[in-house]
C-alpha atoms as a PDB file:
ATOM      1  CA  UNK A   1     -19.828  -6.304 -30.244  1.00  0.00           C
ATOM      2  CA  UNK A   2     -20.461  -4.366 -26.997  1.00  0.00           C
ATOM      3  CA  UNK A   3     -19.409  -5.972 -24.063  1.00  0.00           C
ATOM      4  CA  UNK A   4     -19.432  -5.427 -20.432  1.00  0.00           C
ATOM      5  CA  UNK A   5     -16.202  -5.818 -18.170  1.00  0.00           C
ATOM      6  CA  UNK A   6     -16.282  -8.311 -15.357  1.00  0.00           C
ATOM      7  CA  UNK A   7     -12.719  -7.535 -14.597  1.00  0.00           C
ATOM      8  CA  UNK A   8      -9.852  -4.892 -15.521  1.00  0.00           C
ATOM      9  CA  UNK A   9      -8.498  -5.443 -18.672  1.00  0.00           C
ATOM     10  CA  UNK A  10      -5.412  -3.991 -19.786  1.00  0.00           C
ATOM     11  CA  UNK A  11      -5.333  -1.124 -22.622  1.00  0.00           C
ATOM     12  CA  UNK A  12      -9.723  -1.951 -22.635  1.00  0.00           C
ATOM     13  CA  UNK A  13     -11.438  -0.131 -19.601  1.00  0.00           C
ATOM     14  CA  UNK A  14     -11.922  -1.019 -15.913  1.00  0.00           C
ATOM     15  CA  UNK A  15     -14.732  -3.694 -14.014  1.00  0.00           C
ATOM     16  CA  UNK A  16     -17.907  -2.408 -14.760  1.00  0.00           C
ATOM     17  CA  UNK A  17     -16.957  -0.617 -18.581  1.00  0.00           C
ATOM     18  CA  UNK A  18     -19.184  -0.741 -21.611  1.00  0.00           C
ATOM     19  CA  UNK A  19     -16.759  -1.265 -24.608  1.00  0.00           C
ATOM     20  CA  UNK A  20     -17.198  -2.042 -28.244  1.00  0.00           C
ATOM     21  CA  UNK A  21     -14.813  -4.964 -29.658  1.00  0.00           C
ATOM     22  CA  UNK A  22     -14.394  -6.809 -32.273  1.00  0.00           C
ATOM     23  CA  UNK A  23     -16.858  -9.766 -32.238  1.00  0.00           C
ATOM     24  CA  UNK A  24     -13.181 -12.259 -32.771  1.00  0.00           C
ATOM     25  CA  UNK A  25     -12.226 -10.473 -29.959  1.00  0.00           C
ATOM     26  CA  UNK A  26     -14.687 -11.046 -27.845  1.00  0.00           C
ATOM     27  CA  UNK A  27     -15.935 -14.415 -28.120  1.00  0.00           C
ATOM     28  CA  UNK A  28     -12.342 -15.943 -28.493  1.00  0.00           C
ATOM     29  CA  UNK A  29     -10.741 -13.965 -25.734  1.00  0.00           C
ATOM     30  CA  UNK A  30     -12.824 -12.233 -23.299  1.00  0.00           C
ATOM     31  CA  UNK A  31     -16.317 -14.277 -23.169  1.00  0.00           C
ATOM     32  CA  UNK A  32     -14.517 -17.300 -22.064  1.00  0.00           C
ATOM     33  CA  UNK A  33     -11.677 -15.905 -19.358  1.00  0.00           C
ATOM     34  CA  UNK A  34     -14.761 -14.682 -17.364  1.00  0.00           C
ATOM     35  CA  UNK A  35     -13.426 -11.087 -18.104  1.00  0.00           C
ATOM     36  CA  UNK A  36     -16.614  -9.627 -20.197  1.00  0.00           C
ATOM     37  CA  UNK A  37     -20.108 -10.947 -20.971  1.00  0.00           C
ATOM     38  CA  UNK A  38     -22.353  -9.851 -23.623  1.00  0.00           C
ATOM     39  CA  UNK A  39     -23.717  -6.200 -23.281  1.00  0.00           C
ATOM     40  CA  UNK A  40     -27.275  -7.173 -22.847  1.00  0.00           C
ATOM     41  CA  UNK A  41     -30.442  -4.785 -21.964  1.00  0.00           C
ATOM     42  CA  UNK A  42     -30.627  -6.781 -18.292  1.00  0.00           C
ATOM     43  CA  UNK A  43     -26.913  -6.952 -18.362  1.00  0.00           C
ATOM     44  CA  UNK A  44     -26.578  -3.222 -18.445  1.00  0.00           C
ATOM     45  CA  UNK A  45     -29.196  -2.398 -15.890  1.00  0.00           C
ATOM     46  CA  UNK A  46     -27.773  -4.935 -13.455  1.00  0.00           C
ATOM     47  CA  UNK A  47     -24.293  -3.130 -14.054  1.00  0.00           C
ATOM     48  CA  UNK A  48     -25.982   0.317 -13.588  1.00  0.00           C
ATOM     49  CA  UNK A  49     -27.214  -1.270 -10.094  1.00  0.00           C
ATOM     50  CA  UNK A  50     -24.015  -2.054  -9.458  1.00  0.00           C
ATOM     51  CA  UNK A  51     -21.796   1.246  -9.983  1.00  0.00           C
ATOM     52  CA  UNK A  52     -24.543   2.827  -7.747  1.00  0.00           C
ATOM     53  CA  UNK A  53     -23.758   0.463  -4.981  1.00  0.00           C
ATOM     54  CA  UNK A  54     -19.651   0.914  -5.794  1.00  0.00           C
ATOM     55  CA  UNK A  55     -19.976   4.344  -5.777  1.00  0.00           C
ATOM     56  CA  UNK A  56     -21.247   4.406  -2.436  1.00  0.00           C
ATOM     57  CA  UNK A  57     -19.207   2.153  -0.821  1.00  0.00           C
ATOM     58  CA  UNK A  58     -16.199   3.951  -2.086  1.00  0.00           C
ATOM     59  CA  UNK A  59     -17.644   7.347  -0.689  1.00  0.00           C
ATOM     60  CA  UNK A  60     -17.835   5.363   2.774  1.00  0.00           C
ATOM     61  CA  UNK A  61     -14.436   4.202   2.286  1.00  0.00           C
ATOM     62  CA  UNK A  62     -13.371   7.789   1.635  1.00  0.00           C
ATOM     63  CA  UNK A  63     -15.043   9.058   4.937  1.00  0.00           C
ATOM     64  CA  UNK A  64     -13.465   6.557   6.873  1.00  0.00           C
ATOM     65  CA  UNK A  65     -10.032   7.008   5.386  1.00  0.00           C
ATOM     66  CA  UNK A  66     -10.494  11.129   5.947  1.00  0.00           C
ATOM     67  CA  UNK A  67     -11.450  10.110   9.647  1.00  0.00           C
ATOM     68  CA  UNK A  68      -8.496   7.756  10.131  1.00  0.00           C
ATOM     69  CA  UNK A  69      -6.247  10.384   8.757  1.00  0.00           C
ATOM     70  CA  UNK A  70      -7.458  13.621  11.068  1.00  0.00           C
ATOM     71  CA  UNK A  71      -6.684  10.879  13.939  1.00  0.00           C
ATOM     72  CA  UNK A  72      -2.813   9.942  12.287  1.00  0.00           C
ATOM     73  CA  UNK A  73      -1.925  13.181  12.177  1.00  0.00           C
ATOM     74  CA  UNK A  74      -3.524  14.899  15.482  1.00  0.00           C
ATOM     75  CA  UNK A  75      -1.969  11.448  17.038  1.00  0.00           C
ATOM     76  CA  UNK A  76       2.420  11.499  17.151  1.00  0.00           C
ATOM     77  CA  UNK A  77       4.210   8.291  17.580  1.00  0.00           C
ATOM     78  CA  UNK A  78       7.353   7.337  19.808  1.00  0.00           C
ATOM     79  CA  UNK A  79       9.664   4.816  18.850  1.00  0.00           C
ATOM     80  CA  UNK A  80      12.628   3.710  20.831  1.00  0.00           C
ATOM     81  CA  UNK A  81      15.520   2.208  19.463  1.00  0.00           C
ATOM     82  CA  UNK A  82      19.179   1.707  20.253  1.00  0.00           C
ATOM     83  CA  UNK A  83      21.439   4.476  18.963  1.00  0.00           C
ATOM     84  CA  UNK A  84      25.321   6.072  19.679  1.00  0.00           C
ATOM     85  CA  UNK A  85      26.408   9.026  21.081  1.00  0.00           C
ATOM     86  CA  UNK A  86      25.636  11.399  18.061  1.00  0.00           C
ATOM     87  CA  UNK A  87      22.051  10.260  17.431  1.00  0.00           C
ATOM     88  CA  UNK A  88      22.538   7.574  14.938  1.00  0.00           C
ATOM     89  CA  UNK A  89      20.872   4.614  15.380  1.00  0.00           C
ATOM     90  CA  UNK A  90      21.845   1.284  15.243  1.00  0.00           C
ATOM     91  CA  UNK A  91      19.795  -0.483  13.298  1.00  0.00           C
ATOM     92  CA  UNK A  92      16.788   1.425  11.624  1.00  0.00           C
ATOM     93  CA  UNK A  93      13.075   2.362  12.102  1.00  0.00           C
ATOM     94  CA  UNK A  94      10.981   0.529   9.316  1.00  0.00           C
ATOM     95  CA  UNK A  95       7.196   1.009   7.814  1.00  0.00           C
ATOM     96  CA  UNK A  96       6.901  -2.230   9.881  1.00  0.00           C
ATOM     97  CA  UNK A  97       8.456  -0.977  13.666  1.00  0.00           C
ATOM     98  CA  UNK A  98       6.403   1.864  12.553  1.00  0.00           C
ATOM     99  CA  UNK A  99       2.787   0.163  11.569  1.00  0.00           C
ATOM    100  CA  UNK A 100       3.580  -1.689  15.157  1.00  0.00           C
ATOM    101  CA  UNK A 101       3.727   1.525  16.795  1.00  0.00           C
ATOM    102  CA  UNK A 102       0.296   3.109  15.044  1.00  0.00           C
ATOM    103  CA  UNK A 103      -1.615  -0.201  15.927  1.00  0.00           C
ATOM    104  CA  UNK A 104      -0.693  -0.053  19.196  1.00  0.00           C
ATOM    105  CA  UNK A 105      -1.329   3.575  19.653  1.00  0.00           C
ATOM    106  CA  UNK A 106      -4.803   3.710  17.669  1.00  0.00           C
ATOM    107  CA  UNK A 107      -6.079   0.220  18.919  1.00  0.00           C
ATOM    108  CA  UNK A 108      -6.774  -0.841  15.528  1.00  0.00           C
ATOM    109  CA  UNK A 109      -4.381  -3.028  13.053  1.00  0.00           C
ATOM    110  CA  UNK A 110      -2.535  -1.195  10.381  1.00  0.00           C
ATOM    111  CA  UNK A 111      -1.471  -2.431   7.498  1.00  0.00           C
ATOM    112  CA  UNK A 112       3.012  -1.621   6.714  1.00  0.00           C
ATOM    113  CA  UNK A 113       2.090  -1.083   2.841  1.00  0.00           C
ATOM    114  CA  UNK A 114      -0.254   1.807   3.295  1.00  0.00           C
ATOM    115  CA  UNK A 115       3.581   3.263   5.061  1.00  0.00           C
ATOM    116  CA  UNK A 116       5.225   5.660   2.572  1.00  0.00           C
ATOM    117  CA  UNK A 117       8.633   5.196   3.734  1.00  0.00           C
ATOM    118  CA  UNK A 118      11.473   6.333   1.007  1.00  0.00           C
ATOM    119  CA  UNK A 119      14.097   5.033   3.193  1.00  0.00           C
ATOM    120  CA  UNK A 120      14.142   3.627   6.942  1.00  0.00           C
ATOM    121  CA  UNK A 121      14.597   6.247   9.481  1.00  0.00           C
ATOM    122  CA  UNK A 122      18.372   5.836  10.937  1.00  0.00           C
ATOM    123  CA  UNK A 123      18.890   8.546  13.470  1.00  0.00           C
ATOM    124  CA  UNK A 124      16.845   9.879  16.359  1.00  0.00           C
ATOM    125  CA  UNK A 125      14.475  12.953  16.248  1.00  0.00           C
ATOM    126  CA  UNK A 126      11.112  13.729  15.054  1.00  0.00           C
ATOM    127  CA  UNK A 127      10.598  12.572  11.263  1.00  0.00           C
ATOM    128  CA  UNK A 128       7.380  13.633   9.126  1.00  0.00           C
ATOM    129  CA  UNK A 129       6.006  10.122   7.302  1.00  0.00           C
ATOM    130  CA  UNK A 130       3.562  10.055   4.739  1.00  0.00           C
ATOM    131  CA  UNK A 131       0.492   7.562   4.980  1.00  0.00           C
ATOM    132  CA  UNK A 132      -1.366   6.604   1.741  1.00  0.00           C
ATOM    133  CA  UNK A 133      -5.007   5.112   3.210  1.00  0.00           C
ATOM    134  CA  UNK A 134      -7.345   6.125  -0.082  1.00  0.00           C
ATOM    135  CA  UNK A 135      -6.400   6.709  -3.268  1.00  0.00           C
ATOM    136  CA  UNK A 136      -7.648  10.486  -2.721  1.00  0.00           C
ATOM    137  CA  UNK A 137      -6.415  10.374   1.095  1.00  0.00           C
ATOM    138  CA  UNK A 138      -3.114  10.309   2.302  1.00  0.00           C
ATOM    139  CA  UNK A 139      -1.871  11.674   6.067  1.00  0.00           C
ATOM    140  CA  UNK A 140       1.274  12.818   7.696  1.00  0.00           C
ATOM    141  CA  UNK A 141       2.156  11.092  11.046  1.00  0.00           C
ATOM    142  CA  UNK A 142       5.026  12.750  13.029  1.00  0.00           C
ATOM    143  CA  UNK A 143       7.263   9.741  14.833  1.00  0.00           C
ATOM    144  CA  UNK A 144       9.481  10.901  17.406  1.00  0.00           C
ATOM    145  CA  UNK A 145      12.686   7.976  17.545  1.00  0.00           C
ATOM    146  CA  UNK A 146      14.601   8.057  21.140  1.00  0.00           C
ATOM    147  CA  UNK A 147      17.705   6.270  22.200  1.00  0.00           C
ATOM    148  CA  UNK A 148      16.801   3.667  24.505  1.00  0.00           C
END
């Protein structure tokens, strides 16, 4: 039975896949969760509609993202934070202190998750961070931490 995805479905295909299942499969599992319906004639076009529509709302997310990113990284952040005599600081810088920092310094809110952060930052100095904001987009903020 072909069937159309309403949702991602693990080892089957993503929203919005055509797949061919067995008809057990389908009508015991996926037809009632909600996660497929029958792979109808009006089914499919409606799906084609709606790919079209994905497709360009992802390329609009993508521009936006590349924009956001040219900004990050033309834009360096300063963080100030207590530290000792040989630069190390006393606490730590987080993806949080630094999210704070880019919303304040962009004027927009920005999320802590989209912070790559291996480790928190725990001296002073100028320290490259990676940002993941699209799945093909990712920027590289410089944040300079001084002893307060």
């Amino acid at each position: 039975m072909k069937v159309i995805l309403q949702r991602e479905v693990e080892k089957l295909g993503d929203t919005g896949d055509v797949v061919d299942v067995k008809d057990g499969y389908a009508r015991n599992f996926l037809l009632p969760r909600g996660l497929a319906i029958q792979a109808t004639r009006g089914a499919l076009q409606h799906i084609e509609r709606l790919k079209v529509t994905r497709e360009a709302k992802e390329a609009k997310g993508k521009q936006e993202a590349e924009a956001l990113a040219a900004k990050i990284t033309k834009t360096p952040v300063q963080i100030g934070a207590q530290a000792g005599e040989e630069g190390k600081l006393f606490g730590s810088v987080t993806a949080e202190r630094i999210a704070e920092a880019v919303s304040a310094t962009l004027g927009q809110d920005f999320d802590r998750r989209k912070i790559m952060l291996e480790e928190p930052i725990r001296s002073t100095g100028t320290h490259e961070v990676q940002i993941h904001l699209h799945p093909e987009v990712n920027a590289t903020l410089t944040v300079f931490v001084v002893a307060e």
